[in-house]
Structures are given as structure tokens and as C-alpha cells.
N, C-alpha and C. Protein backbone atom coordinates (compact mmCIF):
# COMPACT_ATOMS: atom_id res chain seq x y z
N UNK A 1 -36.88 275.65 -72.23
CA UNK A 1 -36.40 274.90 -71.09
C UNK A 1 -36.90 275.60 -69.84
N UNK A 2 -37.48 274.75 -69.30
CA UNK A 2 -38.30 275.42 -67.64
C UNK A 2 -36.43 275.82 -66.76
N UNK A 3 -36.63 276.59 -66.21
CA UNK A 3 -35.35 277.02 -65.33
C UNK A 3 -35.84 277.11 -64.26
N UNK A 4 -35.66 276.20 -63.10
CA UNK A 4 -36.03 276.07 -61.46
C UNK A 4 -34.33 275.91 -61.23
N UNK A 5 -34.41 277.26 -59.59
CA UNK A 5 -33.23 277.49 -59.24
C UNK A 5 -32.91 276.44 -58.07
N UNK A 6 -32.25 275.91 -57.96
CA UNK A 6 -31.36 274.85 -57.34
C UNK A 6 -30.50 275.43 -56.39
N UNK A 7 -30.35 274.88 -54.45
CA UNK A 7 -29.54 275.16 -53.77
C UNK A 7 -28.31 275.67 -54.25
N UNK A 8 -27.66 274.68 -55.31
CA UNK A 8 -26.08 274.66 -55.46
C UNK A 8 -26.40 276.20 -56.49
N UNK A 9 -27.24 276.70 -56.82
CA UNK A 9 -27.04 277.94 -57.62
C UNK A 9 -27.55 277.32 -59.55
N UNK A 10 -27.76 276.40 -59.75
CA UNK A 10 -27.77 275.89 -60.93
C UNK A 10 -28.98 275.62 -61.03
N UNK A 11 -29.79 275.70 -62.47
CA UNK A 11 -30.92 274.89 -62.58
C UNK A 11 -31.35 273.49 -63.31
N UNK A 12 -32.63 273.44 -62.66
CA UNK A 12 -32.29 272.01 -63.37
C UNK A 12 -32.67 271.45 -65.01
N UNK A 13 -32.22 272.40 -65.39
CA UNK A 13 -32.24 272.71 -67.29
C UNK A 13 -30.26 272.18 -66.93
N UNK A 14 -29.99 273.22 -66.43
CA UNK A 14 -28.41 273.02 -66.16
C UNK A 14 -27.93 271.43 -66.23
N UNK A 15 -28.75 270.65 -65.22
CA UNK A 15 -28.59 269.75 -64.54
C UNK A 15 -28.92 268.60 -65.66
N UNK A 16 -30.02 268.66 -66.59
CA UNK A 16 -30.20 267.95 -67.78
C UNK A 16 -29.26 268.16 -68.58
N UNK A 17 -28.77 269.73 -69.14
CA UNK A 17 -27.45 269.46 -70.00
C UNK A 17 -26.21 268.41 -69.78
N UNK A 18 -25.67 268.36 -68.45
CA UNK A 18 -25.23 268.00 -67.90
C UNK A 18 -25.80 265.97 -68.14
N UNK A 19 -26.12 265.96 -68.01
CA UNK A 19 -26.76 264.36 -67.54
C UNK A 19 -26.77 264.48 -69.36
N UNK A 20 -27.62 264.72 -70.28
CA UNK A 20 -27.44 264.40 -71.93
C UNK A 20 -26.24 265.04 -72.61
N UNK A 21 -25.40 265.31 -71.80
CA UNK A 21 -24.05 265.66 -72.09
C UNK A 21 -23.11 264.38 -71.85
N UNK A 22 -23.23 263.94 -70.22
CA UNK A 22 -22.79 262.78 -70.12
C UNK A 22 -23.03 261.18 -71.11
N UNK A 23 -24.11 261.60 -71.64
CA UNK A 23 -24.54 260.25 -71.73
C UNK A 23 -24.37 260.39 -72.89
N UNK A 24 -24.25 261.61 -74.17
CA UNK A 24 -23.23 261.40 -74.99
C UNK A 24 -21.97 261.03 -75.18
N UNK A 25 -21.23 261.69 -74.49
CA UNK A 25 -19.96 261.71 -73.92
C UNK A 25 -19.55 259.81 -73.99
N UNK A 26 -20.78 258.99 -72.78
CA UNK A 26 -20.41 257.79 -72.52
C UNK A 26 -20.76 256.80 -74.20
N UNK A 27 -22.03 257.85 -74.90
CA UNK A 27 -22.12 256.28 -75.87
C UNK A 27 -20.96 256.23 -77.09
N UNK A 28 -20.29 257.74 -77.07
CA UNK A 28 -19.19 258.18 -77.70
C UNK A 28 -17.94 257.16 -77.59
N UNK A 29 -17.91 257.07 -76.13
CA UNK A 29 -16.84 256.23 -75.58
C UNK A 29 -17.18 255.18 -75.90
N UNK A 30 -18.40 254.10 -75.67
CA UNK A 30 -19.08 252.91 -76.21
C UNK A 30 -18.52 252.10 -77.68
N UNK A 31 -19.03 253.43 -78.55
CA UNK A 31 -18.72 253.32 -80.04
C UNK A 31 -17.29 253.09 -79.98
N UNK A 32 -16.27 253.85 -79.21
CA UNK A 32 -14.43 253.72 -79.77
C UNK A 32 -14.01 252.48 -78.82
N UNK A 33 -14.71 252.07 -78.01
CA UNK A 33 -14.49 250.60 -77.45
C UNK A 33 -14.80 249.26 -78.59
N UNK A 34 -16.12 249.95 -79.20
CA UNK A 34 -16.41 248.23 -80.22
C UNK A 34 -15.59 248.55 -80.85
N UNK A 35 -14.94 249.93 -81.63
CA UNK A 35 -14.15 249.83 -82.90
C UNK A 35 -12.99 249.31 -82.55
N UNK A 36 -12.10 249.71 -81.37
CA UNK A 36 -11.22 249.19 -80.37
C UNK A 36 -11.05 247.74 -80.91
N UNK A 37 -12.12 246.86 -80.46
CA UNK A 37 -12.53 245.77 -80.21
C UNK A 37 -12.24 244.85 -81.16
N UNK A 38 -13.18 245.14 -82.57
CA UNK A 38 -12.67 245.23 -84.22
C UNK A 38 -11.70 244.95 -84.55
N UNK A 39 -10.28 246.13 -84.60
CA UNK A 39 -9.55 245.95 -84.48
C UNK A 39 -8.78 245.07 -83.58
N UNK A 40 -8.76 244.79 -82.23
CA UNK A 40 -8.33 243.73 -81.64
C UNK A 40 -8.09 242.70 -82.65
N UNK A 41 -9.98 242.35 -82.92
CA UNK A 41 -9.96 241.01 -83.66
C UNK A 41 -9.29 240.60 -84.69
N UNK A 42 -9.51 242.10 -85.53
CA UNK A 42 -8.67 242.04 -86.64
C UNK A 42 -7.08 241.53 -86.30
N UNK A 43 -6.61 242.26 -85.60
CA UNK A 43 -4.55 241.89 -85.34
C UNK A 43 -4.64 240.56 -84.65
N UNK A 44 -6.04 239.97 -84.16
CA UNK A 44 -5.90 238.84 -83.95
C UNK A 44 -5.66 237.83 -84.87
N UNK A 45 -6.82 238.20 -85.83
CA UNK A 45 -6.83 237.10 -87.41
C UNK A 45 -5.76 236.99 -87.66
N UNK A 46 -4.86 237.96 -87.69
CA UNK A 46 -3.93 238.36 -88.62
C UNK A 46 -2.68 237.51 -88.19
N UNK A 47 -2.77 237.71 -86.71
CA UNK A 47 -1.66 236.67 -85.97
C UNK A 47 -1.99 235.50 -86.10
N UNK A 48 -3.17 235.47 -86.32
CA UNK A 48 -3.82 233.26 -86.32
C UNK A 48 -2.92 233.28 -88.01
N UNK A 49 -3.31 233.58 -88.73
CA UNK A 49 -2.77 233.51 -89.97
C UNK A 49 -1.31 233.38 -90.36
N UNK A 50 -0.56 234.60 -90.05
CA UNK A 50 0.77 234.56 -89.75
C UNK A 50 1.30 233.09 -89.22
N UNK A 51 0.71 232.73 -87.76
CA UNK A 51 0.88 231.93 -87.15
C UNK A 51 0.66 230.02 -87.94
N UNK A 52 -0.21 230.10 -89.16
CA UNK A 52 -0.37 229.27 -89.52
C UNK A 52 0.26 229.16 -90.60
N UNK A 53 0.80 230.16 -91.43
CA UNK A 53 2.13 229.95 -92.72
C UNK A 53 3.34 229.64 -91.87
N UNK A 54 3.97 229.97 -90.24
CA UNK A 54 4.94 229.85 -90.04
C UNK A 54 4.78 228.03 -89.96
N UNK A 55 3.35 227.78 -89.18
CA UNK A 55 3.15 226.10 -89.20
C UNK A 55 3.49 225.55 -90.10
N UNK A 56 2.71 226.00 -91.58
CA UNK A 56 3.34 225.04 -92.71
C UNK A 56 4.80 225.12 -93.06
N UNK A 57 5.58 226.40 -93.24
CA UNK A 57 7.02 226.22 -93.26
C UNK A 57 7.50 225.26 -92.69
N UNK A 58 7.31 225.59 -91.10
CA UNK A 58 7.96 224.85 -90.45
C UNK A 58 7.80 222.89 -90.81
N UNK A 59 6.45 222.66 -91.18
CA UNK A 59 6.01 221.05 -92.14
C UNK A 59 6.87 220.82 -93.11
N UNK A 60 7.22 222.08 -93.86
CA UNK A 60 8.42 221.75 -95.71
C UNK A 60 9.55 221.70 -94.95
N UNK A 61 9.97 222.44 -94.03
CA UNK A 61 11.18 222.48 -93.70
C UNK A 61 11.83 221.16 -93.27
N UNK A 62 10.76 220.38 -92.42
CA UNK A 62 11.01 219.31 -92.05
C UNK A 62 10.84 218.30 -92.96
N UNK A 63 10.23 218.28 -93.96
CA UNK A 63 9.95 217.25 -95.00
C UNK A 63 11.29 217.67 -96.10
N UNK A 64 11.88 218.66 -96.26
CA UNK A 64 13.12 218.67 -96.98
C UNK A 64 13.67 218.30 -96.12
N UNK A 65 14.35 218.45 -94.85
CA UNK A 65 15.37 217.76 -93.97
C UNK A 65 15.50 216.23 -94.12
N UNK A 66 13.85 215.40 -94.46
CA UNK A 66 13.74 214.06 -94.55
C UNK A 66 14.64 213.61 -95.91
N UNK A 67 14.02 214.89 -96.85
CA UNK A 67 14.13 214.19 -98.06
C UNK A 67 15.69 214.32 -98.28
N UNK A 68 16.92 215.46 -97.56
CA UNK A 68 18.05 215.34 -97.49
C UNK A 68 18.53 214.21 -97.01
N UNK A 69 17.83 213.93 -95.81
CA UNK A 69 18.51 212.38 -95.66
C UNK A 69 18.41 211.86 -96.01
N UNK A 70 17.64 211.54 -96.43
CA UNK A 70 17.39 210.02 -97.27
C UNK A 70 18.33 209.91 -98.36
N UNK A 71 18.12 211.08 -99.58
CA UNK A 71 19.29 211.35 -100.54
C UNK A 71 20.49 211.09 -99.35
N UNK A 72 20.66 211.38 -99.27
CA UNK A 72 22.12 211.40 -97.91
C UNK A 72 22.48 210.02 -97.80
N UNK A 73 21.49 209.00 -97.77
CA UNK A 73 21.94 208.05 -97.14
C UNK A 73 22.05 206.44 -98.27
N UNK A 74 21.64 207.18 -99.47
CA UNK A 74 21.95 206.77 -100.90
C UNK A 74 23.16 207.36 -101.89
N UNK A 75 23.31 208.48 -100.97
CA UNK A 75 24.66 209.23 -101.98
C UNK A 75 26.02 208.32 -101.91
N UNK A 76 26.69 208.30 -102.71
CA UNK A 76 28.06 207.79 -102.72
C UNK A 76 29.19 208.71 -102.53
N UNK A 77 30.04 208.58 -102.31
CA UNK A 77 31.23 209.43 -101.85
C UNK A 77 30.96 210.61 -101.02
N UNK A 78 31.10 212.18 -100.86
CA UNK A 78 31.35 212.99 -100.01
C UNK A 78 29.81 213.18 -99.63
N UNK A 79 29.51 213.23 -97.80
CA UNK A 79 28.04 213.72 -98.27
C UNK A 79 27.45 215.23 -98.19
N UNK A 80 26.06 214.89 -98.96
CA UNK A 80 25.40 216.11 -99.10
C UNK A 80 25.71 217.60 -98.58
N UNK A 81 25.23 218.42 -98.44
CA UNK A 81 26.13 219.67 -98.00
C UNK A 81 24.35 219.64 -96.65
């Protein structure tokens, strides 16, 4: 590494560590943002999914409520519970 001395006291070997230090540093950070990201998507799926078994429940739930009435409204004496 060539060493030229620099006003501030540092050289600029110094000054490259520094700068390919940073720019590790940043693609480091880069990489735990996409994985970040990944994950996002992932707890996203996961909520679309969730979100779409509570949809169908909520479809049976209402299609037994039908089918209580109806029985309900053919039953004889006390009704249905």
C-alpha cells in the first residue's frame, strides 16, 4: 500500500480502508434489508392465508345458520336450539 501523508495526519491507504470498509459495512446492511424484506413477504403470505380460512369459515358459518333455519322453519313443536 503506497502511504502519502495527508493534512488531517492520515494517509491515503488510511483513507481507502476506510471507504472499502464502508462499503462493506453498507452491502452488509443491503443483504439484512432483502432478508428483512423476505421475511416481510413471508408474514405477509401467511396473513393472506390465515385471512382466507377465516373467509371460508366465516361462508360455513353462514351456510349452517341457513341450513338452521330452514330446519327451524319445518320443525314442529319447540324450536331448534
Amino acid at each position: 500500500m503506497i502511504w502519502l501523508p495527508s493534512p488531517q495526519g492520515e494517509g491515503l491507504g488510511m483513507r481507502a480502508n476506510h471507504v472499502l470498509n464502508s462499503a462493506a459495512v453498507g452491502n452488509v446492511l443491503e443483504v439484512v434489508g432483502n432478508v428483512l424484506e423476505v421475511v416481510g413477504n413471508v408474514v405477509e403470505a401467511v396473513g393472506n392465508v390465515v385471512e382466507a380460512v377465516g373467509n371460508v369459515l366465516e361462508v360455513v358459518g353462514n351456510v349452517l345458520e341457513m341450513v338452521r333455519n330452514v330446519a327451524g322453519a319445518f320443525h314442529c313443536g319447540s324450536p331448534l336450539p
